[in-house]
Protein backbone atom coordinates (compact mmCIF):
# COMPACT_ATOMS: atom_id res chain seq x y z
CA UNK A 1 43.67 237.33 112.10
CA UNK A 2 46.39 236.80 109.69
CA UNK A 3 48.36 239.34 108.41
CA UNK A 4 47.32 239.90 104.51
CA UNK A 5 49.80 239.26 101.32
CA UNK A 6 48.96 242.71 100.65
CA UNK A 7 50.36 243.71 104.41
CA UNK A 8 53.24 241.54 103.60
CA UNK A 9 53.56 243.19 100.48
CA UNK A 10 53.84 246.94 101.71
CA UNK A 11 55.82 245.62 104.69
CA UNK A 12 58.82 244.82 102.83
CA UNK A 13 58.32 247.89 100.45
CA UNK A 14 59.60 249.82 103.71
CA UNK A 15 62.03 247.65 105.23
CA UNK A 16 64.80 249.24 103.31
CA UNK A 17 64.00 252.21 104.89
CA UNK A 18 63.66 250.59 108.28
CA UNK A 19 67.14 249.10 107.86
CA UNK A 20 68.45 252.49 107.19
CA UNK A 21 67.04 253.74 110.26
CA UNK A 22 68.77 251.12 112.37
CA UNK A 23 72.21 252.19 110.23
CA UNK A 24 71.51 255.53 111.58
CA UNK A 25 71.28 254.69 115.25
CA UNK A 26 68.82 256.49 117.63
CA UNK A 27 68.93 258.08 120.73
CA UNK A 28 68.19 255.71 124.04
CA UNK A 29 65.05 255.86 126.03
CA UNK A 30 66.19 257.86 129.15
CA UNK A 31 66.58 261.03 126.89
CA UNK A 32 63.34 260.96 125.88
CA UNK A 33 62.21 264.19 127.92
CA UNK A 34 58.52 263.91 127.53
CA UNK A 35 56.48 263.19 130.59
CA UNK A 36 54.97 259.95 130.96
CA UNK A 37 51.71 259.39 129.75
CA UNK A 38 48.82 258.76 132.34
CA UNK A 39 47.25 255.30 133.13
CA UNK A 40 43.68 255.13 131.34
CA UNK A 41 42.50 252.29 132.66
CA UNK A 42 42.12 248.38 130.85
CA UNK A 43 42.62 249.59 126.98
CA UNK A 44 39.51 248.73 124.87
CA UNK A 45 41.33 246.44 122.31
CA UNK A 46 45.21 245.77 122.30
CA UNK A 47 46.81 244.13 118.92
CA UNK A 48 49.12 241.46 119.67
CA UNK A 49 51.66 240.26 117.36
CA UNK A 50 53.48 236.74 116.72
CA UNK A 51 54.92 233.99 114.26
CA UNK A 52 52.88 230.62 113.73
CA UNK A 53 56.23 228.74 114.69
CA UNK A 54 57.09 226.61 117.89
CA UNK A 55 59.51 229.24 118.86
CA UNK A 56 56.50 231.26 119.54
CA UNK A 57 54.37 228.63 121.48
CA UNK A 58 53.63 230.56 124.17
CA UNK A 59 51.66 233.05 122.15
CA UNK A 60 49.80 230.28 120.41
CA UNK A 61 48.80 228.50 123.26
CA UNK A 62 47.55 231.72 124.80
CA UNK A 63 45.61 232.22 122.20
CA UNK A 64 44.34 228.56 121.51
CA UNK A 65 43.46 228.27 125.21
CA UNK A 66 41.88 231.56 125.45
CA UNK A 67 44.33 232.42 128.44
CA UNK A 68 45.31 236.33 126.69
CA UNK A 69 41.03 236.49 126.05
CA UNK A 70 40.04 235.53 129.77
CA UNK A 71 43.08 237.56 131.57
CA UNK A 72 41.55 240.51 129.28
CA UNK A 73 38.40 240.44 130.40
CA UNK A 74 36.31 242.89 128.62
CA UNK A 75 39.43 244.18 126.55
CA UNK A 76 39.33 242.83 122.67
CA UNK A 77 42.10 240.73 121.37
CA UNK A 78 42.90 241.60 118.08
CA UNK A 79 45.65 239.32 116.15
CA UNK A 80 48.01 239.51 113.29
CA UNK A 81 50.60 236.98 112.59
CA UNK A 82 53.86 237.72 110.64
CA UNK A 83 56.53 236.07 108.77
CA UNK A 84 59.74 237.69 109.68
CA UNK A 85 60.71 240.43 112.43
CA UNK A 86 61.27 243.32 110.20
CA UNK A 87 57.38 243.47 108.87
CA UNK A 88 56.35 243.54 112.46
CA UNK A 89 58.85 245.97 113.85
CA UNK A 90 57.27 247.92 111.04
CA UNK A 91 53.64 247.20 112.52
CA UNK A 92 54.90 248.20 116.12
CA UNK A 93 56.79 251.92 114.95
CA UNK A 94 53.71 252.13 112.56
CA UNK A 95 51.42 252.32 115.47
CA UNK A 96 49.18 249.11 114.05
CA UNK A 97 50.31 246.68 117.22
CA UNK A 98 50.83 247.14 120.57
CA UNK A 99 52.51 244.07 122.12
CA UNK A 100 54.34 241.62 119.62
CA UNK A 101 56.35 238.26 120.68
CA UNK A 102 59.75 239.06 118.35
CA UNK A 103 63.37 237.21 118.15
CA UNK A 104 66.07 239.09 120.18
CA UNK A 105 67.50 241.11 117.12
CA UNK A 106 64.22 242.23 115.55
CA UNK A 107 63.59 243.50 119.43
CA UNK A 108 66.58 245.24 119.93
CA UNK A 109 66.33 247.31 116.73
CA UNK A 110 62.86 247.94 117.12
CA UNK A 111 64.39 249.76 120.78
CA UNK A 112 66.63 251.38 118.51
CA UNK A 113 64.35 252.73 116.27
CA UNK A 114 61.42 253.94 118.06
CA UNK A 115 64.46 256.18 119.87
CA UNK A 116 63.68 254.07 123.09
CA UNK A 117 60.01 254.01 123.12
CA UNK A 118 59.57 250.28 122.73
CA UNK A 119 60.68 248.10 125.53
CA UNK A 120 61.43 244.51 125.97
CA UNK A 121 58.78 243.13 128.80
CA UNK A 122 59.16 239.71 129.28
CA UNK A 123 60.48 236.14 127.61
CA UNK A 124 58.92 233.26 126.11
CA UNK A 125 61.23 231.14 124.68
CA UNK A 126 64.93 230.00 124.72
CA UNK A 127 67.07 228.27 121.88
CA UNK A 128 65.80 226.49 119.29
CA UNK A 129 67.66 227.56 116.54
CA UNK A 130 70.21 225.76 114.43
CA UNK A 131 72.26 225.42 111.09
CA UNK A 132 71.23 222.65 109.18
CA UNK A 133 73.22 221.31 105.70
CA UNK A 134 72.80 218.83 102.92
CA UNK A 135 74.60 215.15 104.02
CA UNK A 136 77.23 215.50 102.27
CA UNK A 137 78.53 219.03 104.46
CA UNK A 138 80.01 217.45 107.34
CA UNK A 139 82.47 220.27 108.07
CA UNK A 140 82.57 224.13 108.43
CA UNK A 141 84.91 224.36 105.45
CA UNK A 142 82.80 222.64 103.21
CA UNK A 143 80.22 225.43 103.53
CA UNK A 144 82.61 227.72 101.13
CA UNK A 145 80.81 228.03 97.96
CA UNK A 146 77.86 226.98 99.34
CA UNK A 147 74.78 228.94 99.74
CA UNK A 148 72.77 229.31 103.23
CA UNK A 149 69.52 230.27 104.13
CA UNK A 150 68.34 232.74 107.00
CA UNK A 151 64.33 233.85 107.43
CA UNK A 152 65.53 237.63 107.00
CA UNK A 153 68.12 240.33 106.70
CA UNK A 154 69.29 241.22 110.18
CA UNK A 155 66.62 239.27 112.11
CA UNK A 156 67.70 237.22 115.03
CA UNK A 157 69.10 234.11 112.52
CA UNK A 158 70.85 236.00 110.24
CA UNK A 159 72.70 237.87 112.93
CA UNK A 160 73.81 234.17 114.31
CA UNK A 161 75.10 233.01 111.25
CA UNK A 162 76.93 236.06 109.89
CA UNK A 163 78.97 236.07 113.59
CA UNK A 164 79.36 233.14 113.33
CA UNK A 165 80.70 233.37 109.98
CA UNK A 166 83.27 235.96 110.68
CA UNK A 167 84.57 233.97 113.60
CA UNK A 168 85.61 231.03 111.36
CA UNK A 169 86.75 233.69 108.62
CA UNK A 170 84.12 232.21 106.50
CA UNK A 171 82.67 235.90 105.84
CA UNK A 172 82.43 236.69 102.18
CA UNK A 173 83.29 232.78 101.38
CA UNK A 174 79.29 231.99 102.08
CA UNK A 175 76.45 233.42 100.37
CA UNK A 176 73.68 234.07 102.57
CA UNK A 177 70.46 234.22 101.40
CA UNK A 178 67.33 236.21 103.13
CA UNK A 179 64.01 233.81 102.74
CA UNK A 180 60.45 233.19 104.23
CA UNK A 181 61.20 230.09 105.93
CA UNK A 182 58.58 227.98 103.87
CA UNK A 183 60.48 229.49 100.44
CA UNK A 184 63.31 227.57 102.67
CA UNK A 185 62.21 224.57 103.36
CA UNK A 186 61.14 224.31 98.98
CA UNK A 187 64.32 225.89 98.02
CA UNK A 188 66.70 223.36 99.95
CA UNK A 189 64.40 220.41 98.28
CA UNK A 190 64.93 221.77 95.01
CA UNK A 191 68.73 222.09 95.47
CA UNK A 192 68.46 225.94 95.21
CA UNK A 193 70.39 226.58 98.68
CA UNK A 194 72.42 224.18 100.34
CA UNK A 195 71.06 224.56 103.94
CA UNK A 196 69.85 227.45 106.49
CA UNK A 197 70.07 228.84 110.19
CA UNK A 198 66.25 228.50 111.20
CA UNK A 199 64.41 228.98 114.05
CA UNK A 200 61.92 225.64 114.97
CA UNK A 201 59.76 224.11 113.43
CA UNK A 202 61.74 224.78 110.04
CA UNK A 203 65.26 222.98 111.27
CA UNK A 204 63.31 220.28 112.64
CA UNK A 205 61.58 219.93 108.86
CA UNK A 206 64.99 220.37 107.13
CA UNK A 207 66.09 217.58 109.03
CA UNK A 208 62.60 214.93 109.42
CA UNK A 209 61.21 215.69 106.13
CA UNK A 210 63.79 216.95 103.24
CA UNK A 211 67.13 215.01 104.40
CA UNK A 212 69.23 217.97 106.41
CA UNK A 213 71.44 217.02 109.07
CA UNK A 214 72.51 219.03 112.26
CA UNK A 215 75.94 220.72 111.10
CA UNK A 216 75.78 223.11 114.22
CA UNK A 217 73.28 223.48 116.70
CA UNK A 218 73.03 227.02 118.15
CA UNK A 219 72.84 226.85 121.99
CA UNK A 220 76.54 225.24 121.76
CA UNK A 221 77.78 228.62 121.16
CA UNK A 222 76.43 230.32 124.57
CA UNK A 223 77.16 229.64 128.05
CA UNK A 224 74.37 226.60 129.52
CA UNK A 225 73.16 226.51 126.12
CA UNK A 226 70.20 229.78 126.97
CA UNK A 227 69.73 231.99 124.15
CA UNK A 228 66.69 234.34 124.00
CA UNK A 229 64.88 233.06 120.76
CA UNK A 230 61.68 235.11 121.30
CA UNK A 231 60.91 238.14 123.78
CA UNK A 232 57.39 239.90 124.39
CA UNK A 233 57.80 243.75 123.50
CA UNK A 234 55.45 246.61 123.85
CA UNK A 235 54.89 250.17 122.32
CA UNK A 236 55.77 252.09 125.79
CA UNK A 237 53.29 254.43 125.30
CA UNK A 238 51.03 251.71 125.80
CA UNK A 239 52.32 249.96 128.66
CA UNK A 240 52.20 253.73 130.46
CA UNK A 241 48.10 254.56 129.23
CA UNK A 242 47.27 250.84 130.43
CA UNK A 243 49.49 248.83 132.34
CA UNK A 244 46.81 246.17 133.68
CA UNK A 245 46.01 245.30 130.08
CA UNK A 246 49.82 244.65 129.81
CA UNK A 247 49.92 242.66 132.67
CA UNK A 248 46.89 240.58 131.10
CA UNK A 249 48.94 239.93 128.35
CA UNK A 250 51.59 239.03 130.33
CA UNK A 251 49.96 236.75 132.65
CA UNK A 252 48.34 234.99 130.01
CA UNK A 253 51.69 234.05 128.62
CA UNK A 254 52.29 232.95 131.87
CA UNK A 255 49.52 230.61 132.04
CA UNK A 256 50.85 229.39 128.61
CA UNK A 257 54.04 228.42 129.86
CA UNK A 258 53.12 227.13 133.07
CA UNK A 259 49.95 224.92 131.17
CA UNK A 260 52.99 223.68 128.75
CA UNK A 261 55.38 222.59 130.89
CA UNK A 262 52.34 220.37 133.26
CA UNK A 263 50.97 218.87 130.16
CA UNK A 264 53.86 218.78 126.91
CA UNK A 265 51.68 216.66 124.87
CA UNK A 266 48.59 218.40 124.88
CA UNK A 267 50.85 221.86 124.61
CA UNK A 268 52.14 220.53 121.30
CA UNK A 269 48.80 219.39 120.08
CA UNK A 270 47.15 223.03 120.89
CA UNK A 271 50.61 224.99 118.82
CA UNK A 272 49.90 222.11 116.05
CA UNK A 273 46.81 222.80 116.08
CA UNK A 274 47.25 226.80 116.23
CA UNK A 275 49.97 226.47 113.42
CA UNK A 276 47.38 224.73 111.36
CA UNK A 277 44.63 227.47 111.80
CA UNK A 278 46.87 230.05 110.82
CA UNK A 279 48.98 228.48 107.80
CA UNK A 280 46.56 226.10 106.52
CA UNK A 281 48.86 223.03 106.91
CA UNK A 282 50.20 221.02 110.72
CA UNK A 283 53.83 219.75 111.28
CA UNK A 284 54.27 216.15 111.26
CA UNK A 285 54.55 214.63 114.55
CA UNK A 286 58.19 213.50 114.45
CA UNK A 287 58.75 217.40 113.42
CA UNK A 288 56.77 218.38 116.20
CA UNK A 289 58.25 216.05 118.89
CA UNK A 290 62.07 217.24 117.52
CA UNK A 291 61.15 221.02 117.61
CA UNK A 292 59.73 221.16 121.16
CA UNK A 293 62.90 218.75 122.10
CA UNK A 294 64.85 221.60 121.21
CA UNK A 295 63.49 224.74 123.14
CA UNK A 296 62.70 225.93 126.45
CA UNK A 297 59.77 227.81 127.33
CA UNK A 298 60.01 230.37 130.31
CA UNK A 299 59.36 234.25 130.73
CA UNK A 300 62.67 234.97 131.37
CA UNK A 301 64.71 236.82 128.51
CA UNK A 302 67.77 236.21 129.43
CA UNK A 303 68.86 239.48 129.33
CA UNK A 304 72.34 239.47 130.15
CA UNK A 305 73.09 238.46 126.92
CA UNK A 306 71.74 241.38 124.98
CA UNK A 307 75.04 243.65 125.19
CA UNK A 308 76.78 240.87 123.18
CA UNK A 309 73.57 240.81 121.15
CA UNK A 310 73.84 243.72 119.95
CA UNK A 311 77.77 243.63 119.87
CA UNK A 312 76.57 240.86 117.18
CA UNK A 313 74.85 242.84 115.09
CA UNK A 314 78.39 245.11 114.40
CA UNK A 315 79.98 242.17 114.02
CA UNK A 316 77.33 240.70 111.73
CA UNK A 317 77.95 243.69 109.40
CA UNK A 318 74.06 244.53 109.62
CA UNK A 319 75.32 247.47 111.78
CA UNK A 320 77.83 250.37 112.26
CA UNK A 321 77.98 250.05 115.83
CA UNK A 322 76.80 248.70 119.25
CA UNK A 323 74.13 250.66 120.52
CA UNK A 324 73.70 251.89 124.04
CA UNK A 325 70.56 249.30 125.34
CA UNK A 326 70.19 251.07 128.96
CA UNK A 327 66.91 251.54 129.19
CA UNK A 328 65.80 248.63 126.94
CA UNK A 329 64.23 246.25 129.16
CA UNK A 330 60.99 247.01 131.52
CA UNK A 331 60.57 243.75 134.11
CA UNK A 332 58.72 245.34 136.61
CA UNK A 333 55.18 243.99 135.23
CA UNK A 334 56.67 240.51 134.60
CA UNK A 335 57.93 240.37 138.27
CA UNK A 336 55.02 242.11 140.00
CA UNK A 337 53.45 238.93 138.37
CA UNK A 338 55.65 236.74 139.50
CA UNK A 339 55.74 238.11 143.08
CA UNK A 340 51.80 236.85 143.38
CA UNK A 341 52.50 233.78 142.24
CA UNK A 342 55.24 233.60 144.70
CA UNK A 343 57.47 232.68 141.81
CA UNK A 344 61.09 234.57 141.87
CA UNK A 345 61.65 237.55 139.73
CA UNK A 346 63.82 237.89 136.14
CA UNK A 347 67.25 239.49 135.90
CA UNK A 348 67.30 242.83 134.17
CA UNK A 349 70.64 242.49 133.78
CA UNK A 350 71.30 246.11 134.43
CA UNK A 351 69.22 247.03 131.51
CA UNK A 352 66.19 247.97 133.09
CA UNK A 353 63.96 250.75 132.48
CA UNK A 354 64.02 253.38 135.27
């Protein structure tokens, strides 16, 4: 099911308090000293979270395709969809979902938050993201002045562009303006902001359907272009009381990504269709084609990358300093997977839960 306007409502009535907490910094997971909690068997429901964009196709199609329902067995799959990371961090530390496909920054200050008792499990999808102008911008210091879109304040986006920013000493020369990526897509058509740094489908629709062009495309600012655009991550509590429901999930995102990459038509057909179910409207099919041009679905997160993540985030301004992520990321489901497929495991890049 859809997460309510009401939800959506109370959601951002405590983000400011949720963005203090990240200000604030926690402790990491390893100093937790409670013991870990027992395994209770296959939960009877788990709440599973996700965006109805591309960049969260694997989640759609494992839930158009009924591969999360049929790993699950006799566990119920209960849905909610969200519009930016911050409302479902909230959802997650709020105890109201269990496993939730997130961008990287939302991810790592939900870690930060819970005081280490949410960890990062597995990826789904890689780039995707870019910053798209009006025409007439054809160069970075044309953007002065100018006023640019992101879907929210510190989510994965905003952190890009606000590095990014500072790096060409454009901070404080660019307004940046926090929006729901439709509120976006209308705003730039109305002449109300002069561009944005979105996450597919909603650069692909800048640029098919209200006249944006490409002025930077994200993956040319990290080594072989991989970026993690959208990680699974779990309450740990849960993962302890029932790992094999976990590993359903999992698995079923597996299937997802495996079913996408043997049939890409079809794959964009079921997240058009999935999209449409859940907003009430489909992309276009040059939109569609563009988006799915631009990512790269696969469970690995990337993780090396999350220090300089997180050294992002400081540099961003949207926090005081880099925290400690040791601790952050939990493969060992993911790769016990993988090792019966006969698949090779993901990097932890040191960050692994011990």
């Amino acid at each position: 099911m859809s997460v309510s306007r009401k939800y959506r409502f109370a959601s951002a009535a405590v983000a400011v308090l949720s963005t203090a907490a990240v200000l604030a910094g926690c402790s990491r997971a390893e100093e937790n000293t409670g013991a870990p909690a027992a395994d209770q068997g296959p939960a009877a429901e788990v709440r599973l979270g996700y965006f109805p964009n591309v960049t969260h196709a694997p989640a759609i199609i494992g839930v158009e395709n009924r591969y999360f329902a049929d790993e699950l067995g006799s566990t119920t799959l209960t849905t909610q969809t969200f519009n930016s990371g911050t409302e479902e961090v909230n959802a997650l530390l709020g105890g109201s979902l269990d496993i939730a496909f997130i961008g990287s920054g939302p991810a790592i200050n939900a870690f930060t938050k819970s005081e280490g008792t949410i960890q990062l499990i597995g990826g789904a999808v890689s780039s995707g993201a870019q910053l798209v102008v009006k025409p007439e911008i054809t160069s970075k210091e044309q953007l002065s002045g100018k006023t640019i879109a992101t879907p929210s304040l510190g989510n994965t986006q905003d952190v890009a562009l606000k590095k990014w920013l500072h790096n060409e000493n454009l901070t404080g020369s660019v307004n940046v303006a926090n929006m729901d990526n439709p509120q976006t897509f209308d705003a730039f058509r109305g002449g109300e902001v002069d561009g944005g740094w979105l996450p597919e489908p909603w650069s692909s629709r800048l640029v098919q359907d209200a006249g944006a062009h490409v002025l930077l495309d994200e993956k040319d600012l990290w080594p072989d272009g991989k970026f993690p655009t959208t990680v699974i991550i779990v309450r740990t509590a849960f993962l302890q009381e029932h790992p094999e429901t976990v590993k359903a999930v999992l698995n079923g995102s597996l299937k997802a990504t495996d079913w996408a990459a043997a049939n890409p038509a079809e794959a964009k057909t079921a997240v058009n269709t999935g999209i449409k179910n859940l907003t009430g409207s489909e992309l276009g099919g040059p939109v569609l084609d563009r988006a799915f041009a631009n990512i790269q679905l696969s469970p690995d997160p990337n993780s090396s990358t999350f220090p300089q993540l997180a050294q992002d985030s400081v540099t961003a301004g949207v926090v005081g300093s880099a925290d400690d992520l040791k601790g952050f990321i939990d493969l060992r489901p993911l790769n016990e997977l993988l090792a019966e497929q006969g698949k090779p495991a993901v990097d932890a890049g040191g960050l692994q839960k011990n």
